[in-house]
N, C-alpha and C. Protein backbone atom coordinates (compact mmCIF):
# COMPACT_ATOMS: atom_id res chain seq x y z
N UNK A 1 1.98 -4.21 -14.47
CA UNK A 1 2.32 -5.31 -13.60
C UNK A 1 2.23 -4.85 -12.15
N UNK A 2 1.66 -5.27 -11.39
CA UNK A 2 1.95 -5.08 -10.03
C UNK A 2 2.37 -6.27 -9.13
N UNK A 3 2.85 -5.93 -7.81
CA UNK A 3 3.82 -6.28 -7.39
C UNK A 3 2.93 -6.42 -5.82
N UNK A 4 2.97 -7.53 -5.14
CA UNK A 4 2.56 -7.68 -4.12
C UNK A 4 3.32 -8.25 -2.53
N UNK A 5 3.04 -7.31 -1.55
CA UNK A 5 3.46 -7.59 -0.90
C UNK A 5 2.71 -7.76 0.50
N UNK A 6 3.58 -8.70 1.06
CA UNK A 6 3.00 -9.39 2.33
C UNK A 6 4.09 -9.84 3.44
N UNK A 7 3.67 -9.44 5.11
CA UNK A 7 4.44 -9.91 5.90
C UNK A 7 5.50 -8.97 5.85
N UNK A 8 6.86 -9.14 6.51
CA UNK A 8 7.32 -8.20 6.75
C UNK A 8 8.66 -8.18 5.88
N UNK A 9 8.44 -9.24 5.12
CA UNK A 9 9.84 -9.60 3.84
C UNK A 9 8.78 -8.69 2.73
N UNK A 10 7.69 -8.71 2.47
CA UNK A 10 7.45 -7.83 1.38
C UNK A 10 7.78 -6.45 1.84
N UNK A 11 6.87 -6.27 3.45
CA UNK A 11 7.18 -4.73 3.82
C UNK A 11 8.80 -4.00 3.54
N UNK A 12 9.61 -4.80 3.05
CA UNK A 12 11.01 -4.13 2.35
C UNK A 12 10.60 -3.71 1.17
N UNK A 13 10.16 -4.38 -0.28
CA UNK A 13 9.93 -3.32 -1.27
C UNK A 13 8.96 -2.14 -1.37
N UNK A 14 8.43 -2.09 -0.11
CA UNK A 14 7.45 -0.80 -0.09
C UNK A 14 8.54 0.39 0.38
N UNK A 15 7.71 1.51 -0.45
CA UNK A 15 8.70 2.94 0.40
C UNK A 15 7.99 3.50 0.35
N UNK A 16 7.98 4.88 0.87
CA UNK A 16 7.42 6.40 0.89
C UNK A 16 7.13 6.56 -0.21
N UNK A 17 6.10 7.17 -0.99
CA UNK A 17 6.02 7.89 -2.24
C UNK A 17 5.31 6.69 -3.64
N UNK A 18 5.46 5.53 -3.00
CA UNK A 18 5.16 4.33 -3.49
C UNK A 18 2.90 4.24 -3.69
N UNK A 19 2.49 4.14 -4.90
CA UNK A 19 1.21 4.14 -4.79
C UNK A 19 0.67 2.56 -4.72
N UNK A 20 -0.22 2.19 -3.65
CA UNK A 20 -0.78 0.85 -3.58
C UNK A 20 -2.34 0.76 -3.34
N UNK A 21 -3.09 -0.35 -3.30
CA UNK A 21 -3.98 -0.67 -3.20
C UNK A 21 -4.36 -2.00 -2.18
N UNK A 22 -4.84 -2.04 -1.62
CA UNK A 22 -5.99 -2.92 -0.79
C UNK A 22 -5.80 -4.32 -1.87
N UNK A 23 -5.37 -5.64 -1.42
CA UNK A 23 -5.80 -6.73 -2.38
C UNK A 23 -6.53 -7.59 -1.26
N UNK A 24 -8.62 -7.66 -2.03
CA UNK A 24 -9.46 -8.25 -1.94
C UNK A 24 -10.44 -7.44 -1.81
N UNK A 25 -11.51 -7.90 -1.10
CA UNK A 25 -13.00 -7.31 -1.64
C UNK A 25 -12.77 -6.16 -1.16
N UNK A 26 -12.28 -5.65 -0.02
CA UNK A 26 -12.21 -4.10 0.53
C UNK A 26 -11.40 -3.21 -0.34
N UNK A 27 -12.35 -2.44 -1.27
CA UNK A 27 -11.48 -1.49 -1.99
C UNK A 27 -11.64 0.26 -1.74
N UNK A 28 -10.39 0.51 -1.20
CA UNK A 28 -9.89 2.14 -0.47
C UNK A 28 -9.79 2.72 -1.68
N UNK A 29 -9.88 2.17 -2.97
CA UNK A 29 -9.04 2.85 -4.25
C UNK A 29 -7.22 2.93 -4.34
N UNK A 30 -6.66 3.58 -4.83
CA UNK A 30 -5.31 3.70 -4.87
C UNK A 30 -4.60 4.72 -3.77
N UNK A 31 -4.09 4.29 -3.12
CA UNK A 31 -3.67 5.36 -1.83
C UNK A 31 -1.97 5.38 -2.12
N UNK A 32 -1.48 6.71 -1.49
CA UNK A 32 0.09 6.36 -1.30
C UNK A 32 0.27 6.17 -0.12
N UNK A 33 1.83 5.29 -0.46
CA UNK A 33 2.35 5.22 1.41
C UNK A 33 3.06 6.39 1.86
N UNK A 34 2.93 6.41 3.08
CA UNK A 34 3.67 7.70 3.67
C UNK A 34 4.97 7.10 4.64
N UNK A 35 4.82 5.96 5.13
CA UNK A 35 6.13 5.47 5.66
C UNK A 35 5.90 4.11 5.96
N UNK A 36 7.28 3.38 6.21
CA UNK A 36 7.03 2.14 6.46
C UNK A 36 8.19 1.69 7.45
N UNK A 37 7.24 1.36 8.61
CA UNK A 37 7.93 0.41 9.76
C UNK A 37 7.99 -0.85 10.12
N UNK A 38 9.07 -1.36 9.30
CA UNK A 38 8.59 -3.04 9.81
C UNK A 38 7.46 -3.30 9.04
N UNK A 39 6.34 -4.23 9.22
CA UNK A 39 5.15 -4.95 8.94
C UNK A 39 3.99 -3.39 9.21
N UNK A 40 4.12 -2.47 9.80
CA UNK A 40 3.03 -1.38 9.92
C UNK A 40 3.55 -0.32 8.79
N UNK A 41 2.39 -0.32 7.90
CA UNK A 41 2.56 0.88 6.63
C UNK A 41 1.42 2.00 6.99
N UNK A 42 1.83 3.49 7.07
CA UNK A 42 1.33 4.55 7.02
C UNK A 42 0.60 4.21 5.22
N UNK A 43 0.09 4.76 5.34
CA UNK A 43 -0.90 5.12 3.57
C UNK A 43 -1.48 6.56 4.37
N UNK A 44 -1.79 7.36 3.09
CA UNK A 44 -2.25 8.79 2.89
C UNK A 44 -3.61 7.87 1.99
N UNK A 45 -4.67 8.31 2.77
CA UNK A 45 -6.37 8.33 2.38
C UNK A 45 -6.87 9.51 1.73
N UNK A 46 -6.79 9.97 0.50
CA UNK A 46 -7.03 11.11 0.15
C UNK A 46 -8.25 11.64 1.31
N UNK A 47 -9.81 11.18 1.47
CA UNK A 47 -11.10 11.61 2.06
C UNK A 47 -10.79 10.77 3.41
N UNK A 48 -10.30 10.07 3.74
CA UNK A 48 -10.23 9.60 5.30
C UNK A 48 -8.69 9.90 6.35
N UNK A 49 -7.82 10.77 5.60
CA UNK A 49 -6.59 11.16 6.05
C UNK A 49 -5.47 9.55 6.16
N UNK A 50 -4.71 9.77 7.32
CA UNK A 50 -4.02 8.62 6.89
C UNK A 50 -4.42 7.64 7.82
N UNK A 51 -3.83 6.45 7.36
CA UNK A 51 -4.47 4.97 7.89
C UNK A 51 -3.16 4.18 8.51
N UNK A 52 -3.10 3.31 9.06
CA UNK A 52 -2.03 2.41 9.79
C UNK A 52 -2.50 0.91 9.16
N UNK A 53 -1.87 0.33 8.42
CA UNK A 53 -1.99 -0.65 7.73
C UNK A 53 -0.55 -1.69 8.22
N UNK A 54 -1.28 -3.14 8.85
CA UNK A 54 -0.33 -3.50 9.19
C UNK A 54 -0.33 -4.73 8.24
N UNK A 55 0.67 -4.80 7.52
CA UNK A 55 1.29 -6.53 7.05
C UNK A 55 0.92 -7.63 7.24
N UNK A 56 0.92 -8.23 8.46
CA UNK A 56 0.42 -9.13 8.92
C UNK A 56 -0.50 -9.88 8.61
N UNK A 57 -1.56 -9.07 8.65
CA UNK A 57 -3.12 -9.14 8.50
C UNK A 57 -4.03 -8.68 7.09
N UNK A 58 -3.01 -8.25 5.78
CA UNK A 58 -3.37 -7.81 5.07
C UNK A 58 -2.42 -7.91 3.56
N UNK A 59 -2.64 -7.97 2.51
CA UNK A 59 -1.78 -7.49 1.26
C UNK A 59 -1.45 -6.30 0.79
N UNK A 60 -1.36 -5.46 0.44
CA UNK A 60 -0.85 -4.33 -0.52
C UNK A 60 -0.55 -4.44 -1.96
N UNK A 61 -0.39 -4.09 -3.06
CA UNK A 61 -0.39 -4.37 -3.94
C UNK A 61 0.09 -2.78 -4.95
N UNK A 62 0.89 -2.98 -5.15
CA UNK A 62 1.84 -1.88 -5.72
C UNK A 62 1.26 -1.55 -7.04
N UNK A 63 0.98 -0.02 -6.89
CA UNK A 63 0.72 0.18 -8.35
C UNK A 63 1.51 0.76 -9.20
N UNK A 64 1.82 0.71 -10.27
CA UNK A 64 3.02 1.40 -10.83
C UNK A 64 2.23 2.62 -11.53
N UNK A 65 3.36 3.69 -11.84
CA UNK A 65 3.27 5.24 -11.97
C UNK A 65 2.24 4.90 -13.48
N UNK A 66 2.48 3.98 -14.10
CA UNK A 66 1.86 4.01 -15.61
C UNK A 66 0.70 3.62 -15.61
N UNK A 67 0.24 2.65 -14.34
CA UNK A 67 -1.15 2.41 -14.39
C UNK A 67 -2.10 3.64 -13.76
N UNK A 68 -1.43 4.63 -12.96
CA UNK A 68 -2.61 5.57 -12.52
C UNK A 68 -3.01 6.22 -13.09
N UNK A 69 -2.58 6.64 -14.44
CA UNK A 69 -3.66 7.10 -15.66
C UNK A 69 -4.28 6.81 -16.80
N UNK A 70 -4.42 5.25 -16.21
CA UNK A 70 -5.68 4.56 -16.54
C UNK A 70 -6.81 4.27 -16.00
């Protein structure tokens, strides 16, 4: 199941350590977050280092620990 969030009422169930994904055609693959301020989420890019992902302008989409080894 994943869990999506948007705006800055979703940016509360995101945390540190949390693995997500990009929801729509732009796919980064599965990244983790590294912190979350408000509506702006740090993510760790394994090959592009880390990224500034802001809420606003975008979804996230939570992946849970059981789907990443599938």
């Amino acid at each position: 199941m994943k869990t999506h969030a948007q705006g800055e009422t979703g940016a509360e169930a995101l945390q540190p350590g949390q693995y997500v994904r990009l929801d729509g055609p732009l796919d980064w693959g599965i990244r983790q977050i590294q912190s979350v301020a408000g509506a702006r989420i740090t993510i760790n890019c394994e090959n592009a280092g880390k990224r500034l992902i802001n809420l606003k302008s975008t979804t996230l989409i939570v992946v849970k620990p059981s789907e990443l080894a599938q």
